[in-house]
Each structure stands twice: as structure tokens, then as C-alpha cells.
N, C-alpha and C. Protein backbone atom coordinates (compact mmCIF):
# COMPACT_ATOMS: atom_id res chain seq x y z
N UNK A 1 -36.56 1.97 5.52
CA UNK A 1 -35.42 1.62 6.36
C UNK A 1 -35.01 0.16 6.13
N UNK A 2 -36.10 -0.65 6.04
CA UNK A 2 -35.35 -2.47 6.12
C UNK A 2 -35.14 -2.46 4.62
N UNK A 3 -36.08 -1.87 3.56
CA UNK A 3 -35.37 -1.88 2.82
C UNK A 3 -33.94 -1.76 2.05
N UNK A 4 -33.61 -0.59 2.68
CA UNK A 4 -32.21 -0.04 2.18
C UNK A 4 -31.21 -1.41 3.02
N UNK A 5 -31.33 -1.59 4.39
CA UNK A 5 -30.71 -2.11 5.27
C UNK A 5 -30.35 -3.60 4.13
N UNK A 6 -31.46 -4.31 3.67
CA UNK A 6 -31.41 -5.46 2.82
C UNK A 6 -30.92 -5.43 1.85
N UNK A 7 -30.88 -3.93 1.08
CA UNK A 7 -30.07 -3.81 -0.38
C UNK A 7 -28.87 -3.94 0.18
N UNK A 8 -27.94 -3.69 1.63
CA UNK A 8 -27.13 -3.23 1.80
C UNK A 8 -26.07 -4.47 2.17
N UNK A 9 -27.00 -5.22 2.81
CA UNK A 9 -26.78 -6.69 3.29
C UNK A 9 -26.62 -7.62 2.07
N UNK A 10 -27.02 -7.40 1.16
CA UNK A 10 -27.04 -7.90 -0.31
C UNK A 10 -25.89 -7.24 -0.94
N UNK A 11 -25.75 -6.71 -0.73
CA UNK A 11 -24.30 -6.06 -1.43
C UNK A 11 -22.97 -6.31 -0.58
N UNK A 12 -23.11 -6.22 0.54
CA UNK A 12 -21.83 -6.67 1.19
C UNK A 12 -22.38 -8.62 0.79
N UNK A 13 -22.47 -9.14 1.60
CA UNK A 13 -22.79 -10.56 0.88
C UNK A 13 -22.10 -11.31 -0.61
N UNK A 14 -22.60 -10.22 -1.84
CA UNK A 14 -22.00 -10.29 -2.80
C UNK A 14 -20.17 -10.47 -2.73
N UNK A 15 -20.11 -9.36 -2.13
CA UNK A 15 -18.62 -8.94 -2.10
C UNK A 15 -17.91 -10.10 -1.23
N UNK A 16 -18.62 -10.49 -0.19
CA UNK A 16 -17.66 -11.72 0.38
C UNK A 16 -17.50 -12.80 0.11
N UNK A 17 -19.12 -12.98 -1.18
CA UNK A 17 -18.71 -14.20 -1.95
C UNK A 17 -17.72 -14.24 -3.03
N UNK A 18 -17.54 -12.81 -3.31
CA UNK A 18 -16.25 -12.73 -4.64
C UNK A 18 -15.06 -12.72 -3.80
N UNK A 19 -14.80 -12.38 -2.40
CA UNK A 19 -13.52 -12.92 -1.64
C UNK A 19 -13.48 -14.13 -1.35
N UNK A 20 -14.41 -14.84 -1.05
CA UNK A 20 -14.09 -16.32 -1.25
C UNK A 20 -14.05 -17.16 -2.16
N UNK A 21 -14.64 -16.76 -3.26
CA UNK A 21 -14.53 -17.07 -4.49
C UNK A 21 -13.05 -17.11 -4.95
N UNK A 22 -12.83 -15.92 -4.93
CA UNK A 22 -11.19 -15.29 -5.14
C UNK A 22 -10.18 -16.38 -4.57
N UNK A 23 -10.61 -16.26 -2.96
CA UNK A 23 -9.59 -17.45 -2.06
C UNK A 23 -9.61 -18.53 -2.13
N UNK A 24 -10.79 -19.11 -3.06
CA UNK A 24 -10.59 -20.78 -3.00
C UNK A 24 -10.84 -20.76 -4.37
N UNK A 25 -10.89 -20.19 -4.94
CA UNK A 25 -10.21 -20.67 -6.59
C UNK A 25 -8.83 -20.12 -7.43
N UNK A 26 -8.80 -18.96 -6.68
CA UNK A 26 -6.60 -18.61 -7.37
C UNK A 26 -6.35 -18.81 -6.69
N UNK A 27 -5.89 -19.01 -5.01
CA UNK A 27 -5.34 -19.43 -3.57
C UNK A 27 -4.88 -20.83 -4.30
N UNK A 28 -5.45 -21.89 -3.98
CA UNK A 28 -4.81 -23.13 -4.69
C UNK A 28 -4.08 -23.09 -5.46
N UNK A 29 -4.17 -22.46 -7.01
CA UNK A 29 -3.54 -22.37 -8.01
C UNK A 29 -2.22 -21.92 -7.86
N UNK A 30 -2.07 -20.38 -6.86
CA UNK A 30 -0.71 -19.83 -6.80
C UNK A 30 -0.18 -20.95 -5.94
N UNK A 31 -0.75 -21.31 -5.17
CA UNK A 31 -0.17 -22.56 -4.26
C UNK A 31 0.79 -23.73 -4.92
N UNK A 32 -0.12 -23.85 -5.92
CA UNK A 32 0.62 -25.52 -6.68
C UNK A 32 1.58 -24.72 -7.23
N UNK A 33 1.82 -23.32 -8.20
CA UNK A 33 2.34 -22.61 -9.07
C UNK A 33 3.94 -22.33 -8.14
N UNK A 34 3.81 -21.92 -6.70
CA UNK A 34 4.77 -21.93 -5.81
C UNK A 34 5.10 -22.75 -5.27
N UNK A 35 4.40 -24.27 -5.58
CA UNK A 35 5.35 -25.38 -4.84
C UNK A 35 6.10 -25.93 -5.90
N UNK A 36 5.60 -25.58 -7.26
CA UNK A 36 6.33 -26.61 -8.31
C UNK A 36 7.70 -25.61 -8.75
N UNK A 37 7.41 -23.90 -8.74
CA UNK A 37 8.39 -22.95 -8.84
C UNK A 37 9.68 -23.34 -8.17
N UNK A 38 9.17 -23.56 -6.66
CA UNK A 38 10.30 -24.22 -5.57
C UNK A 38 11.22 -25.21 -5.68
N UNK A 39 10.30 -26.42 -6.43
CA UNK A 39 10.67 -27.54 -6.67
C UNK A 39 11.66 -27.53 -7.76
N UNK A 40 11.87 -26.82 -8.51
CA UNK A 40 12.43 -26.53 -9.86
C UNK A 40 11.67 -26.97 -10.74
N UNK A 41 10.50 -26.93 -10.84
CA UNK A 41 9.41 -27.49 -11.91
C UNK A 41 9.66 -26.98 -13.13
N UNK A 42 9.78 -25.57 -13.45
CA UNK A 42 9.47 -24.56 -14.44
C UNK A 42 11.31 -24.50 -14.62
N UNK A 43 12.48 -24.99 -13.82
CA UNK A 43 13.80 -24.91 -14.81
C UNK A 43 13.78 -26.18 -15.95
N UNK A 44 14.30 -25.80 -16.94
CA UNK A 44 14.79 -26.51 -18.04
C UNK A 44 15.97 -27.75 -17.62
N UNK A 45 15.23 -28.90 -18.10
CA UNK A 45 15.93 -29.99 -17.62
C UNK A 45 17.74 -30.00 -18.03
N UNK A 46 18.40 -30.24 -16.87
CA UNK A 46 19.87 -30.59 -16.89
C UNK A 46 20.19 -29.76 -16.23
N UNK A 47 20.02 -28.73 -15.45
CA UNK A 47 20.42 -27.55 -14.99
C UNK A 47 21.02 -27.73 -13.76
């Protein structure tokens, strides 16, 4: 029983470190990617 319970706890664990993983390393990125989009970063100068 504590066994399984610990494989199980170990596996969810995993998974919420790859959601936070996820959220604080592409989260930023689309962040800067949509403020500079906004900004007109990515139009071709003179426009």
C-alpha cells in the first residue's frame, strides 16, 4: 500500500515539476515575444 501510494506521489510530483518548468521557462519568453509583437518590434522599419 505505501508503496504504490509513493510511486504515485512521485509521479504526480514529476508532472508538476514539468508544469512549472513549462510556466517559468516559455511563460516569460511568450511574454517578451508579445510585448515586442505589440510594440512593433518584428514590423520592418519605415512602416
Amino acid at each position: 500500500m505505501t508503496m504504490a501510494k509513493l510511486k504515485r506521489d512521485k509521479e504526480t510530483s514529476t508532472a508538476v515539476q514539468k508544469i512549472v518548468l513549462l510556466l517559468f521557462g516559455i511563460g516569460p519568453i511568450l511574454v517578451m515575444l508579445w510585448f515586442l509583437s505589440s510594440n512593433g518590434f518584428f514590423n520592418p522599419p519605415g512602416t
